[in-house]
C-alpha atoms as a PDB file:
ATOM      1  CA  UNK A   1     -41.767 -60.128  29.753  1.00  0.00           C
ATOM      2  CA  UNK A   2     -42.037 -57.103  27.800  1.00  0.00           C
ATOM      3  CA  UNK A   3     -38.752 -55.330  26.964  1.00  0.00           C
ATOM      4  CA  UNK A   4     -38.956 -51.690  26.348  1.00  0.00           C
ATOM      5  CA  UNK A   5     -37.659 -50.499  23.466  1.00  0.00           C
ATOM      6  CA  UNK A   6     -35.729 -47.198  22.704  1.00  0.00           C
ATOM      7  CA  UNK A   7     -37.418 -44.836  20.273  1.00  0.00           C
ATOM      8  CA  UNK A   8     -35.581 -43.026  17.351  1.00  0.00           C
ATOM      9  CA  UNK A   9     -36.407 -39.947  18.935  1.00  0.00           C
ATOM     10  CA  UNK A  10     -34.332 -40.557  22.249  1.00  0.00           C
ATOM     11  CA  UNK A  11     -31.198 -42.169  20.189  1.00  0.00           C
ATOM     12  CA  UNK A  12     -31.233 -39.207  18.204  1.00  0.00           C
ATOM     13  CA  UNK A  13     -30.609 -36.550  21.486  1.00  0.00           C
ATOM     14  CA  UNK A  14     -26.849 -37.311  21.180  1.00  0.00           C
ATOM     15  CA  UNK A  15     -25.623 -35.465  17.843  1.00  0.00           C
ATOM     16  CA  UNK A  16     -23.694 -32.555  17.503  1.00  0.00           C
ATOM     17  CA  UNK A  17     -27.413 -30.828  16.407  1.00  0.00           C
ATOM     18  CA  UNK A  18     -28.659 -30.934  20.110  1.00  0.00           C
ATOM     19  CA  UNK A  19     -25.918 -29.169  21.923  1.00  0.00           C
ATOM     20  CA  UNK A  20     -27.054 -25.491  22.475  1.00  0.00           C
ATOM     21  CA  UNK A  21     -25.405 -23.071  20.625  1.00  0.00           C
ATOM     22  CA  UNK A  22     -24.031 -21.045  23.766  1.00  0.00           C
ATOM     23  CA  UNK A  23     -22.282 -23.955  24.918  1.00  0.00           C
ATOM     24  CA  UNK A  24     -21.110 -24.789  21.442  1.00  0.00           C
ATOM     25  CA  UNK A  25     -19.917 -20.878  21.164  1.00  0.00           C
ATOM     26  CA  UNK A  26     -17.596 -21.827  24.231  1.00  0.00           C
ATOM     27  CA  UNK A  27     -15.905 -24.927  22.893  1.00  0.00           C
ATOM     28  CA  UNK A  28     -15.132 -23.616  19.673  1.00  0.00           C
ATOM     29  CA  UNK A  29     -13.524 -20.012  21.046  1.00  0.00           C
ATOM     30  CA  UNK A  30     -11.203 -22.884  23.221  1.00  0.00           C
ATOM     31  CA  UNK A  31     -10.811 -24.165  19.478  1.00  0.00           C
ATOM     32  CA  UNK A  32      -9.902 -21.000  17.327  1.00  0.00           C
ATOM     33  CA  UNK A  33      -6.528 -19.899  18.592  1.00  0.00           C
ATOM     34  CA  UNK A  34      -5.987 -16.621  18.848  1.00  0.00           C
ATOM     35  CA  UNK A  35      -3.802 -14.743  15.767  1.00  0.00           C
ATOM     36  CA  UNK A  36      -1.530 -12.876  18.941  1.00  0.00           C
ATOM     37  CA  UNK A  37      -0.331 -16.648  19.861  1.00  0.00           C
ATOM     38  CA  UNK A  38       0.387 -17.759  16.358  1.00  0.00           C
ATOM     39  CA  UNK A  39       4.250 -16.873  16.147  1.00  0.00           C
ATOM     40  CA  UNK A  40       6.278 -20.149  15.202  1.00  0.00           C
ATOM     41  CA  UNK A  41       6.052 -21.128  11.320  1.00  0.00           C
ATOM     42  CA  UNK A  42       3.685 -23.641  10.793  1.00  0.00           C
ATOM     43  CA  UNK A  43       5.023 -27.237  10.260  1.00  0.00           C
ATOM     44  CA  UNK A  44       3.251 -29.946   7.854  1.00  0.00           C
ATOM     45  CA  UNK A  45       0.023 -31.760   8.627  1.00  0.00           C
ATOM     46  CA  UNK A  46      -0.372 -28.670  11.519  1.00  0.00           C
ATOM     47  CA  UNK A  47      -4.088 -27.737  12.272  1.00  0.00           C
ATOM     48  CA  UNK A  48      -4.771 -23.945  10.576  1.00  0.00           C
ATOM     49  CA  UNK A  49      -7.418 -21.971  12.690  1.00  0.00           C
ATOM     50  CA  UNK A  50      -9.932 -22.056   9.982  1.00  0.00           C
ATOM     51  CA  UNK A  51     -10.568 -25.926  10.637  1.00  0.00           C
ATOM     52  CA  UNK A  52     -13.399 -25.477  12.674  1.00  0.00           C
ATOM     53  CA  UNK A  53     -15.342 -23.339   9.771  1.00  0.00           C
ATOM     54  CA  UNK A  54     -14.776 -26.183   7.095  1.00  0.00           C
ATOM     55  CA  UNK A  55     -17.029 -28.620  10.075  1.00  0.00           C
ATOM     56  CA  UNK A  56     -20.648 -28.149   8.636  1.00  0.00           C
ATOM     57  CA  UNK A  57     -22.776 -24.746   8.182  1.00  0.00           C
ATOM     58  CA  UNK A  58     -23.492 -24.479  12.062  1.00  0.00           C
ATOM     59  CA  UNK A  59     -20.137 -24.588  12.668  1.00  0.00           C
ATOM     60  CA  UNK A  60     -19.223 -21.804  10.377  1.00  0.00           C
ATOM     61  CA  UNK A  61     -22.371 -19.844  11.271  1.00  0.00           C
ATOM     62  CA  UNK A  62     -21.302 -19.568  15.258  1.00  0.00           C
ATOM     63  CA  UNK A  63     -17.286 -19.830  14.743  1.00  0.00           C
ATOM     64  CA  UNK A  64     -17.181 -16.969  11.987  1.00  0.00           C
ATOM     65  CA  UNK A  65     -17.742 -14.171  14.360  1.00  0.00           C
ATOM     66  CA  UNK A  66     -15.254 -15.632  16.803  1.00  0.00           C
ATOM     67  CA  UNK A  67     -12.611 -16.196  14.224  1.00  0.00           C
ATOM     68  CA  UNK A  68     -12.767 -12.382  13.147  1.00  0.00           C
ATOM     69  CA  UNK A  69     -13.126 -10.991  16.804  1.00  0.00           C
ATOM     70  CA  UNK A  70      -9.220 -10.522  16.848  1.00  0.00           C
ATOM     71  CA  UNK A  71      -7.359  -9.162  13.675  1.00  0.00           C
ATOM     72  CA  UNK A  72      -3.772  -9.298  13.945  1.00  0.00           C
ATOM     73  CA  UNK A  73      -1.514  -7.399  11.493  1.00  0.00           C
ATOM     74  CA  UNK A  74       1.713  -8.123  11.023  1.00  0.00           C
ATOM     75  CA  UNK A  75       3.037  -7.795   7.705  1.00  0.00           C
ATOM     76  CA  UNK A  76       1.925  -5.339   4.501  1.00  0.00           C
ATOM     77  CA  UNK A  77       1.276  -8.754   2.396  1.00  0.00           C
ATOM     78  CA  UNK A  78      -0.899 -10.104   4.873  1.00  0.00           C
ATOM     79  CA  UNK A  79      -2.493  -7.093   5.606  1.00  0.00           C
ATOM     80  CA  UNK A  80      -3.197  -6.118   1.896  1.00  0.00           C
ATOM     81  CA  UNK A  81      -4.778  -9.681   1.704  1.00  0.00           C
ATOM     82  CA  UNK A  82      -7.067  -9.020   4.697  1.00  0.00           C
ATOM     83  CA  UNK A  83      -8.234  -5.460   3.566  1.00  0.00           C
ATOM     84  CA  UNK A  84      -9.376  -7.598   0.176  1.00  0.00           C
ATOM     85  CA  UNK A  85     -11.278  -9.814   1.991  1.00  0.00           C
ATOM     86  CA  UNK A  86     -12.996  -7.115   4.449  1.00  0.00           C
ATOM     87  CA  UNK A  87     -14.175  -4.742   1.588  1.00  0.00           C
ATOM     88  CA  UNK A  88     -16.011  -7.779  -0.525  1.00  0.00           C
ATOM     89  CA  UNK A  89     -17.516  -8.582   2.846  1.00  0.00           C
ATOM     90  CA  UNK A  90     -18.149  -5.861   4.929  1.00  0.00           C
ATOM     91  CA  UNK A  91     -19.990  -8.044   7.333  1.00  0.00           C
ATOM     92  CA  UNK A  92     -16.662  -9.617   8.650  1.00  0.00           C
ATOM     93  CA  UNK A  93     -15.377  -6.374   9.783  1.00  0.00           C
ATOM     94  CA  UNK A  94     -18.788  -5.879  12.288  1.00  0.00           C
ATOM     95  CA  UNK A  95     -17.523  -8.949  14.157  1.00  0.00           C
ATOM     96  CA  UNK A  96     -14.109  -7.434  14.762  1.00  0.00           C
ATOM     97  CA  UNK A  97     -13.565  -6.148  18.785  1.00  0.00           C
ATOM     98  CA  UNK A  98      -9.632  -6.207  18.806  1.00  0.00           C
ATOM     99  CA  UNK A  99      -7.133  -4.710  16.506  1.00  0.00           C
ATOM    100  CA  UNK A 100      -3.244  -5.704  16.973  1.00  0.00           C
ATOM    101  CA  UNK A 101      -0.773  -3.740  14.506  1.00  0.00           C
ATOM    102  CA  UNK A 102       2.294  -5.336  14.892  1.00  0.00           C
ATOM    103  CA  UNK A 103       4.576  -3.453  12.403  1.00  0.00           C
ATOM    104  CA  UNK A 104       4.905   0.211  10.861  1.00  0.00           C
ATOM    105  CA  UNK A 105       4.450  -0.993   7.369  1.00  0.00           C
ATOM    106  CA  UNK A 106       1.199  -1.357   7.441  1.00  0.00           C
ATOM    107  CA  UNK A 107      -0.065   1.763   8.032  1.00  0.00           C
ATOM    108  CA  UNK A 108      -1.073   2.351   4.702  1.00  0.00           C
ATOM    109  CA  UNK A 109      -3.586  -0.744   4.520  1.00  0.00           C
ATOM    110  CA  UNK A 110      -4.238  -0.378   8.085  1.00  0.00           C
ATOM    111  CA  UNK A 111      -6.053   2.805   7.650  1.00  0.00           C
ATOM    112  CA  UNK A 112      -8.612   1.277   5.626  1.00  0.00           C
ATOM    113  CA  UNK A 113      -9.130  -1.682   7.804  1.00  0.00           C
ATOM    114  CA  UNK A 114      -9.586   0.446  10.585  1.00  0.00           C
ATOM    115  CA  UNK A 115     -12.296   2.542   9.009  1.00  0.00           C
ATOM    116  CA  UNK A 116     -14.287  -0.804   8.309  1.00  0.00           C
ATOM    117  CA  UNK A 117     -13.683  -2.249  11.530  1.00  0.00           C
ATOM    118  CA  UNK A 118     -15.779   0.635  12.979  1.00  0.00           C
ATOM    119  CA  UNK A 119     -17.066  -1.553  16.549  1.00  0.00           C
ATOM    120  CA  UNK A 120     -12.899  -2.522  17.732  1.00  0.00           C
ATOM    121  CA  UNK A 121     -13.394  -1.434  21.515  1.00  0.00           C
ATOM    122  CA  UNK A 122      -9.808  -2.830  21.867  1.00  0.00           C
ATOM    123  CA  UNK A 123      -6.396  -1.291  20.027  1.00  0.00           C
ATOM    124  CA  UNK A 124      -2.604  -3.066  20.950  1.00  0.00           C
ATOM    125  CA  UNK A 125      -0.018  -0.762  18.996  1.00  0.00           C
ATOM    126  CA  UNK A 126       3.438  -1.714  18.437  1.00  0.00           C
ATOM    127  CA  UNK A 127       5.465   2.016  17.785  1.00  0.00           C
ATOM    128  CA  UNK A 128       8.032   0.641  15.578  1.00  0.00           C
ATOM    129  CA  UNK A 129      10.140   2.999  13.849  1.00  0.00           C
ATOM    130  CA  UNK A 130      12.994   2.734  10.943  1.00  0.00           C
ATOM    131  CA  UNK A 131      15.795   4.498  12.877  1.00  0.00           C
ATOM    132  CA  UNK A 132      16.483   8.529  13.526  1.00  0.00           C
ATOM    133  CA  UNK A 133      16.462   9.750  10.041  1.00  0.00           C
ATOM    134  CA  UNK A 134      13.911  12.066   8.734  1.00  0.00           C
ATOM    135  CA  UNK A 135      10.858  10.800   7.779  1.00  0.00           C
ATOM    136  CA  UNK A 136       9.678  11.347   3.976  1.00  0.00           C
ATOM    137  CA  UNK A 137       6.214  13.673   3.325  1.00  0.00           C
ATOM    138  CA  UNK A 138       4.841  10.572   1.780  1.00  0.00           C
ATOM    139  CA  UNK A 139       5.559   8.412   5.411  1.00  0.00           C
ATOM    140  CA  UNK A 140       4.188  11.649   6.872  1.00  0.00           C
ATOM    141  CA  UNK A 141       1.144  11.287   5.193  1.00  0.00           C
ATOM    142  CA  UNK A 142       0.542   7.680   5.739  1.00  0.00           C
ATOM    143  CA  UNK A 143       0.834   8.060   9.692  1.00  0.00           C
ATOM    144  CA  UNK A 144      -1.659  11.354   9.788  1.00  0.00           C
ATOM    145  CA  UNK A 145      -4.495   9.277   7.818  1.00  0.00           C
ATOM    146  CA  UNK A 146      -3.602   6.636  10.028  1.00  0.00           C
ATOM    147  CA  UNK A 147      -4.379   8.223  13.076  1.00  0.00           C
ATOM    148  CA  UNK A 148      -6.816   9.923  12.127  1.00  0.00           C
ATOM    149  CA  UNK A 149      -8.279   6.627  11.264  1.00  0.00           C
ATOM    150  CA  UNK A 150      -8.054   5.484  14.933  1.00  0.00           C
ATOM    151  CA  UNK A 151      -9.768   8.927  16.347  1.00  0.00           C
ATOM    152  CA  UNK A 152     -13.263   6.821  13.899  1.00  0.00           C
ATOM    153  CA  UNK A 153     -13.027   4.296  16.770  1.00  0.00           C
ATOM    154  CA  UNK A 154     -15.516   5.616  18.728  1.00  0.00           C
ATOM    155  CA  UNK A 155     -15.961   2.382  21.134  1.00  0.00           C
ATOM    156  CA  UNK A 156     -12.365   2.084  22.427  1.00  0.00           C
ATOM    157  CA  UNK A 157     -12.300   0.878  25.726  1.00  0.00           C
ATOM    158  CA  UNK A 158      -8.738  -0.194  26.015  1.00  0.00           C
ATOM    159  CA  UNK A 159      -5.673   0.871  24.379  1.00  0.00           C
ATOM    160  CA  UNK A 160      -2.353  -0.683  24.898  1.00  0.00           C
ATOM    161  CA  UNK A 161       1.363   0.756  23.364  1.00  0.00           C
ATOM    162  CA  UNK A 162       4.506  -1.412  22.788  1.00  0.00           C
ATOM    163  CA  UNK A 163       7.755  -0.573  21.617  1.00  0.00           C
ATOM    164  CA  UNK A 164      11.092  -2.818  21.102  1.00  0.00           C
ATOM    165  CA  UNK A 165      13.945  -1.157  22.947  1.00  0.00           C
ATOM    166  CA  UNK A 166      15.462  -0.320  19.648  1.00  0.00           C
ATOM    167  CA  UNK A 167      12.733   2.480  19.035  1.00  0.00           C
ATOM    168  CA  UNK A 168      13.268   5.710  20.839  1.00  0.00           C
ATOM    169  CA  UNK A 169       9.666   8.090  21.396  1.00  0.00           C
ATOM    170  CA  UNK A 170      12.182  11.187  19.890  1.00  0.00           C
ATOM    171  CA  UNK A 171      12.290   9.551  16.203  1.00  0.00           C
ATOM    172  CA  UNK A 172      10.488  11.313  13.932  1.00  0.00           C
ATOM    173  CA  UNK A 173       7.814   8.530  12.897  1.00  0.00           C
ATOM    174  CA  UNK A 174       7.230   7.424  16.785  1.00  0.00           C
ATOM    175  CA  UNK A 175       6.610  11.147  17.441  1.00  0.00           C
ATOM    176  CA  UNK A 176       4.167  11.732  14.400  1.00  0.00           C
ATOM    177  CA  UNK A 177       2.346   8.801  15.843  1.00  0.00           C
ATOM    178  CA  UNK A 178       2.157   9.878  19.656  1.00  0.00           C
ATOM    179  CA  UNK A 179       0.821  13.305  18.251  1.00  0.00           C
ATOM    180  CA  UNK A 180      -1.886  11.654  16.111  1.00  0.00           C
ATOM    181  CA  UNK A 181      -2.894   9.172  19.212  1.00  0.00           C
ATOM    182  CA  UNK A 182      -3.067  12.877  21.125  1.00  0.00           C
ATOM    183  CA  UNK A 183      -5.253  13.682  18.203  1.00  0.00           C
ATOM    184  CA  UNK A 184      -7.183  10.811  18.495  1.00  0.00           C
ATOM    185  CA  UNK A 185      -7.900  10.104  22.542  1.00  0.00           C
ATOM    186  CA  UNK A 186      -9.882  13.207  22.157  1.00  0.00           C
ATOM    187  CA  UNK A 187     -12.551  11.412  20.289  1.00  0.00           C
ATOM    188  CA  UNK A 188     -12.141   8.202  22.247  1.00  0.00           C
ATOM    189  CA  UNK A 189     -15.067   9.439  24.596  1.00  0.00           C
ATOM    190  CA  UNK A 190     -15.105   5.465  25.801  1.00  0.00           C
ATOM    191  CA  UNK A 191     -11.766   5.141  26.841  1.00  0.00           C
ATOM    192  CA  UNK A 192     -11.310   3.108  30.360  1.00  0.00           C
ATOM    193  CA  UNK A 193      -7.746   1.623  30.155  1.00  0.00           C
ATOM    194  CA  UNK A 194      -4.379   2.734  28.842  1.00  0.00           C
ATOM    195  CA  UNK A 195      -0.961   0.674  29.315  1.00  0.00           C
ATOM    196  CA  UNK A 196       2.494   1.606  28.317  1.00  0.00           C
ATOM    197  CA  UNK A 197       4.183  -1.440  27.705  1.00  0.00           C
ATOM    198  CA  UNK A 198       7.786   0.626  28.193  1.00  0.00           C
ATOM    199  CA  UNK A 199       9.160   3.199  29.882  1.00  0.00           C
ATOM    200  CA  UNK A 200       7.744   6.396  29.702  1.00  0.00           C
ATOM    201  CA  UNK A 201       9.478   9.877  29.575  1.00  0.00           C
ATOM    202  CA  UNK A 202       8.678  13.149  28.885  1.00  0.00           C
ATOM    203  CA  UNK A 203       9.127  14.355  25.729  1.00  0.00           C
ATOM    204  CA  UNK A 204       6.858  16.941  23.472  1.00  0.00           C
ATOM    205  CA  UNK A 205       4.863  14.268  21.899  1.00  0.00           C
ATOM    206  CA  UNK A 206       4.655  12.213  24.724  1.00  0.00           C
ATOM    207  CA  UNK A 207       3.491  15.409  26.915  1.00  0.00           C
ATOM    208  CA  UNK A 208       0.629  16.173  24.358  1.00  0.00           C
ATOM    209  CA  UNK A 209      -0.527  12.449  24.714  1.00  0.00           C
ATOM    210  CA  UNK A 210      -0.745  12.731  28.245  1.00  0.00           C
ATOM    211  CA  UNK A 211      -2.440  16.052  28.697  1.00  0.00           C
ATOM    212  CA  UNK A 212      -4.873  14.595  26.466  1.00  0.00           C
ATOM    213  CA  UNK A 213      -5.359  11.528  28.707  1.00  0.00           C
ATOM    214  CA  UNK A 214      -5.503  14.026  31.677  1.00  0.00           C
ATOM    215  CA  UNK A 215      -8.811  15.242  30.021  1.00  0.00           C
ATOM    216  CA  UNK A 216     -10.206  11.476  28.901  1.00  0.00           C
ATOM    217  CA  UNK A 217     -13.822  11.381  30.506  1.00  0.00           C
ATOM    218  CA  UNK A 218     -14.048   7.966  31.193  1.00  0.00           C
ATOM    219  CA  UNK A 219     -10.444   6.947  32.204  1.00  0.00           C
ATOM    220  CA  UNK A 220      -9.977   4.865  35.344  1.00  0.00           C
ATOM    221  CA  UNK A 221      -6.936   3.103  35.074  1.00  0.00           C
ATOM    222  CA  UNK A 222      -3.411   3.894  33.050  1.00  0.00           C
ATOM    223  CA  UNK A 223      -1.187   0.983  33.260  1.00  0.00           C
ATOM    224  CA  UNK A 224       2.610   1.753  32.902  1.00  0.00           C
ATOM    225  CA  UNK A 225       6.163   0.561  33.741  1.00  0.00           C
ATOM    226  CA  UNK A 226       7.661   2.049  36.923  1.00  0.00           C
ATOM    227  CA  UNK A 227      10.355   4.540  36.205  1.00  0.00           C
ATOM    228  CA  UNK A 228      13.516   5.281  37.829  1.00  0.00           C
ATOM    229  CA  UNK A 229      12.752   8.684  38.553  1.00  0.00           C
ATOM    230  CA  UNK A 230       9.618  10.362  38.581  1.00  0.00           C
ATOM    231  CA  UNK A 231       8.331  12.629  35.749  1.00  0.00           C
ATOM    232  CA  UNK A 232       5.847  15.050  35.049  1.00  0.00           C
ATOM    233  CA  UNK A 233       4.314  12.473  32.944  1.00  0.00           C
ATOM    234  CA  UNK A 234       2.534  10.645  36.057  1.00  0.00           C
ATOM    235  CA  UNK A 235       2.027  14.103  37.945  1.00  0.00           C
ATOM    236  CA  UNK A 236      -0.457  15.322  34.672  1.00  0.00           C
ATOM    237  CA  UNK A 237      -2.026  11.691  34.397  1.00  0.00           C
ATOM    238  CA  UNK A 238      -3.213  11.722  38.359  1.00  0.00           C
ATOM    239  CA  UNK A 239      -5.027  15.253  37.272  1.00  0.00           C
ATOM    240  CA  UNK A 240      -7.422  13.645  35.450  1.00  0.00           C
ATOM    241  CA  UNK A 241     -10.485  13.286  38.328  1.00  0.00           C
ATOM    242  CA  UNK A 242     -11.690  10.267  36.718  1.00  0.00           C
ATOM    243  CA  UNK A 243      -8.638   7.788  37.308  1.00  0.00           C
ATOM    244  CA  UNK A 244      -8.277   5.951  39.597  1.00  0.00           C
ATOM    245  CA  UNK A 245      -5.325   3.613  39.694  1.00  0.00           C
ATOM    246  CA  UNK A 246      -2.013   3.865  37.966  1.00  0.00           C
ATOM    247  CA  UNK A 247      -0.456   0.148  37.945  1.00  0.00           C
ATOM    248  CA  UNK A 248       3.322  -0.365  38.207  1.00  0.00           C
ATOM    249  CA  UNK A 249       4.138  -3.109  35.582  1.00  0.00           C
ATOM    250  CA  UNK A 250       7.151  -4.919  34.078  1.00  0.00           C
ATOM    251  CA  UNK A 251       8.637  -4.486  30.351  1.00  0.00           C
ATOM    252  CA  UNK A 252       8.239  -7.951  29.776  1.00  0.00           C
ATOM    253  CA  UNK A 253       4.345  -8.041  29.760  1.00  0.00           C
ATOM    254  CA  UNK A 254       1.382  -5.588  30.833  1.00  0.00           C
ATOM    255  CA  UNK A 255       0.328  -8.044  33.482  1.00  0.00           C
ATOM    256  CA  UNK A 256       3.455  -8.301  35.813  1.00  0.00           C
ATOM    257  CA  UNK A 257       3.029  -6.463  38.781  1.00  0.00           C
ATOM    258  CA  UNK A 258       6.550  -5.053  40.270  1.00  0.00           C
ATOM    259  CA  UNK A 259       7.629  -3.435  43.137  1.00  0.00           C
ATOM    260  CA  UNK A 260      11.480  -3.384  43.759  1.00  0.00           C
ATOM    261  CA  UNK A 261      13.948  -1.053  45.847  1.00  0.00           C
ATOM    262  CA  UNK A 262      15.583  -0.242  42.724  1.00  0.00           C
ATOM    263  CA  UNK A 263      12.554   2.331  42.015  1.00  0.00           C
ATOM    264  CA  UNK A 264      12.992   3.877  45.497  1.00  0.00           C
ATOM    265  CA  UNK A 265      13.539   7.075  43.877  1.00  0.00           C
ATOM    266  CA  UNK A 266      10.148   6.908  41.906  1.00  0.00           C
ATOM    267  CA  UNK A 267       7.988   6.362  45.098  1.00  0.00           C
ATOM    268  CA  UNK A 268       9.862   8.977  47.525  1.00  0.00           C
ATOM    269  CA  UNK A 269       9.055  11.380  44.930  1.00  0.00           C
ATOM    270  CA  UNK A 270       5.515  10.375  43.719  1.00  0.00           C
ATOM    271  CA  UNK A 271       4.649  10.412  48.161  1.00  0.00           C
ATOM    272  CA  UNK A 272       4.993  13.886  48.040  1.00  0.00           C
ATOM    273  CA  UNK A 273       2.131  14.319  45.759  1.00  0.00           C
ATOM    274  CA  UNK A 274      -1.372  13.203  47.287  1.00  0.00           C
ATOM    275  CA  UNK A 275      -3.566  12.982  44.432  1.00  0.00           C
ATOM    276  CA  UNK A 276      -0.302  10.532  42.454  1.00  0.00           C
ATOM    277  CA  UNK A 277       0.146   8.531  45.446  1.00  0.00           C
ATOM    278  CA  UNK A 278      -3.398   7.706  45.805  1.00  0.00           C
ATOM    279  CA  UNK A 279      -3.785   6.175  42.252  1.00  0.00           C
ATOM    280  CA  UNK A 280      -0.665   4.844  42.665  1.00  0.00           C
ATOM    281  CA  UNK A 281      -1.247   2.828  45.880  1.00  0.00           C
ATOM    282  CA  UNK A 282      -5.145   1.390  45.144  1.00  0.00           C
ATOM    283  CA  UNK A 283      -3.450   0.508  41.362  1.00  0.00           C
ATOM    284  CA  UNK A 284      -0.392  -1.344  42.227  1.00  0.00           C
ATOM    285  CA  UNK A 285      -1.626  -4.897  44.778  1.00  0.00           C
ATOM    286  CA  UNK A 286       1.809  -4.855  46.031  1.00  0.00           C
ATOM    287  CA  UNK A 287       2.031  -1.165  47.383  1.00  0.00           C
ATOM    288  CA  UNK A 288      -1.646  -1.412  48.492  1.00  0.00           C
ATOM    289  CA  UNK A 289      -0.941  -4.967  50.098  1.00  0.00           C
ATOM    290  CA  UNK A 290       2.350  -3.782  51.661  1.00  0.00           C
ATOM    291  CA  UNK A 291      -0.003  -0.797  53.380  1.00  0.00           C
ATOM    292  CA  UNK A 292      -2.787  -2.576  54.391  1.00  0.00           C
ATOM    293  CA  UNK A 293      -0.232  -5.427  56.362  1.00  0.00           C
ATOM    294  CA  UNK A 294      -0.145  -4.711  59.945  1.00  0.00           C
ATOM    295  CA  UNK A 295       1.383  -6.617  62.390  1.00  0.00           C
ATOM    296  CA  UNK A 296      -0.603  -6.142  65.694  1.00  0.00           C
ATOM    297  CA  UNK A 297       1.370  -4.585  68.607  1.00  0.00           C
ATOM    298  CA  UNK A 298       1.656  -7.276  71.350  1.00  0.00           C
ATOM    299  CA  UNK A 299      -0.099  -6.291  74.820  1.00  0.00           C
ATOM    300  CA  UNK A 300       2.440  -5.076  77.679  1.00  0.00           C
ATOM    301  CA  UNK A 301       4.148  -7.984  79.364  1.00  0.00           C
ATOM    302  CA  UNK A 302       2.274  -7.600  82.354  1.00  0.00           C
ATOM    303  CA  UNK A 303      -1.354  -7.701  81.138  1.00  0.00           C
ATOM    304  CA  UNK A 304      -0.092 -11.052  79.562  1.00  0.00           C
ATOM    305  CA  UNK A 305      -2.240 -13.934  81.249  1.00  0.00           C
ATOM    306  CA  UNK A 306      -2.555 -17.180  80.639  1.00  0.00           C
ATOM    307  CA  UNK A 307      -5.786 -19.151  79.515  1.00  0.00           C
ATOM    308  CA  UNK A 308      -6.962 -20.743  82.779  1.00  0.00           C
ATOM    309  CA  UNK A 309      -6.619 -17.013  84.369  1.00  0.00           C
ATOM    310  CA  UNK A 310      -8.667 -15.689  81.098  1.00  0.00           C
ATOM    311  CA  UNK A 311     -11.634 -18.469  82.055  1.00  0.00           C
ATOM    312  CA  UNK A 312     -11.549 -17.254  85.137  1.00  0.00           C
ATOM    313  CA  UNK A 313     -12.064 -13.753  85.105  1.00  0.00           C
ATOM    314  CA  UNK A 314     -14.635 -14.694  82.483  1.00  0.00           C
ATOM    315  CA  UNK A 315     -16.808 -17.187  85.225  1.00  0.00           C
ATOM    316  CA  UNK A 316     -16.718 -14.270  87.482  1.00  0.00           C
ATOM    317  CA  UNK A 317     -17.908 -11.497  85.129  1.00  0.00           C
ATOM    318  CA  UNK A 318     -21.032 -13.905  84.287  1.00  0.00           C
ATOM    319  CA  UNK A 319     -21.953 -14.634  88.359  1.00  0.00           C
ATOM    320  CA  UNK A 320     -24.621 -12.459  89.533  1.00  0.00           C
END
C-alpha cells in the first residue's frame, strides 16, 4: 500500500516566514510595552522593550514603527539621548503619533523633538512647575519656543493636561505655559478632544486657553474634573457650537466617570444654562443614564386585571 508522503513544501508552511505581516503587527504591539507603563526600575535578567527588534530583520522592519509610535519624556538625560537619536534618523520621528512630557526640564530638548515629530496627533502634558518664585528670562524663553513648538503640530487630535496637586495654574511657569497652549490651539485646526486631568478654575491664563477652545473648529468633546462650584470656565467652553459633550471625570485618571452629591452645587448651577447642561448630560453616562431611567407609572388599581380576565377580553375582541 502506497503511503503518501509529505512534501518539503507543506512542512515548510509552519515558520515564523508564513504568518502575515498584519497579524504579526498585532502580536508584537501586545509585545512592545508601552514607555507610559514602564515606571518601576528595572531588575536583572528583566526583558527591555527593544527585544523584539534584536529577533531577525522582519521583526525589526514591522516592530520599529510600533516601538517609536509613543515617545515618553521624562527626564533631560533621557531626553537629550532621544533628540540624538531622532536627528541622525529622521525617519524614526515619522513613526511617532503620541508625545508624553512628563517633566518641566525638558523643555529645552523637547522643542526640538517636537519639531521632528511633525505627524504626533496625540499630546499628554504634565504642567509641572518649580514653586511660586519668579521665573528667569532664560526659563521664559525655553517655555515660549516650546509652545510655539506645539502650535507645528498640525494633526493633533487629542490633547490631555496633568498636574500634581503641588502645582498651582497661578505660578509663573504653569501660566507661561497655559498662554502658549492658548497660542497654540489656534493652529490645532484638528483638535477633537481635550481633558483636564485636575481641577479647573478661572484664572487669566486659564481664561485665554478656554476662549481659545471656545473657537476650536473641530472640538467635540472636553473632558474635565467636576468642580465644586461652577465657573465661567465651562459656561465659555459650551459656546463653542461644535462640542458636544463635556465629561465629568475623577483626579485619579481621565477615564473615571463620577457623579456624587458632593458636586450638587456644580449641577444646580450648570441647569440653569441650556446650551452647558446639554453637553454636560449626553457627555457624562451617569447624568445621561440617571435621565433616561424611568420607572413606569403603575395603571390605577381598578383597571388592574388578572391574566385569565386579559385572555378573555382578548377571545372576544377576535369573535366576529
Amino acid at each position: 500500500m502506497h503511503r503518501p508522503t509529505r512534501s518539503p513544501r507543506a512542512a515548510r508552511q509552519n515558520t515564523i516566514s508564513t504568518i502575515p505581516e498584519e497579524l504579526l503587527e498585532r502580536i508584537l504591539a501586545l509585545c512592545i510595552e508601552s514607555p507610559e507603563q514602564v515606571s518601576s526600575p528595572r531588575v536583572p535578567g528583566a526583558v527591555y522593550r527593544t527585544a523584539p527588534l534584536l529577533v531577525c530583520r522582519r521583526f525589526l522592519r514591522i516592530a520599529t514603527p510600533l516601538f517609536y509610535h509613543t515617545l515618553a519624556l521624562r527626564s533631560p538625560r533621557q531626553a537629550q539621548r532621544l533628540y540624538y537619536t531622532l536627528a541622525s534618523n529622521p525617519l524614526l520621528a515619522t513613526f511617532t503619533r503620541k508625545l508624553v512630557i512628563q517633566s518641566s526640564d525638558v523643555h529645552d530638548v523637547s522643542e526640538h523633538i517636537v519639531r521632528l515629530c511633525r505627524d504626533v496627533e496625540e499630546l499628554d502634558l504634565l504642567l509641572v512647575d518649580g514653586g511660586a518664585g519668579d521665573v528667569s528670562d532664560g526659563d521664559a524663553a525655553r517655555v515660549l519656543r516650546f509652545s510655539r513648538a506645539l502650535g507645528t503640530l498640525g494633526r493633533i487630535r487629542s490633547v490631555t493636561l496633568r498636574k500634581p496637586a503641588s502645582t498651582y495654574l497661578t505660578h509663573e511657569r504653569t501660566r507661561l505655559l497655559l498662554e502658549g497652549l492658548a497660542d497654540a490651539v489656534k493652529d490645532w485646526r484638528n483638535l477633537e478632544l481635550l481633558t483636564f486631568a485636575f481641577r479647573l478654575s478661572s484664572t487669566p491664563s486659564t481664561d485665554l486657553l478656554i476662549g481659545a477652545l471656545a473657537k476650536s473648529p473641530r472640538l467635540h468633546t472636553v473632558r474635565a474634573v467636576m468642580p465644586t462650584v461652577l465657573n465661567s470656565c465651562f459656561v465659555t467652553l459650551s459656546t463653542n457650537p461644535t462640542l458636544r459633550n463635556i465629561e465629568l471625570i475623577t483626579d485619579e485618571t481621565p477615564s473615571g466617570v463620577i457623579f456624587g452629591t458632593g458636586n450638587g452645587l456644580f449641577l444646580k448651577e450648570a441647569r440653569k444654562h441650556e446650551r452647558l447642561w446639554a453637553c454636560v448630560r449626553r457627555g457624562t453616562y451617569r447624568l445621561c443614564a440617571r435621565g433616561r431611567t424611568r420607572t413606569p407609572r403603575p395603571p390605577p388599581l381598578g383597571s388592574r386585571s388578572s391574566p385569565r380576565k386579559a385572555w378573555a377580553r382578548s377571545r372576544r375582541r377576535r369573535a366576529p
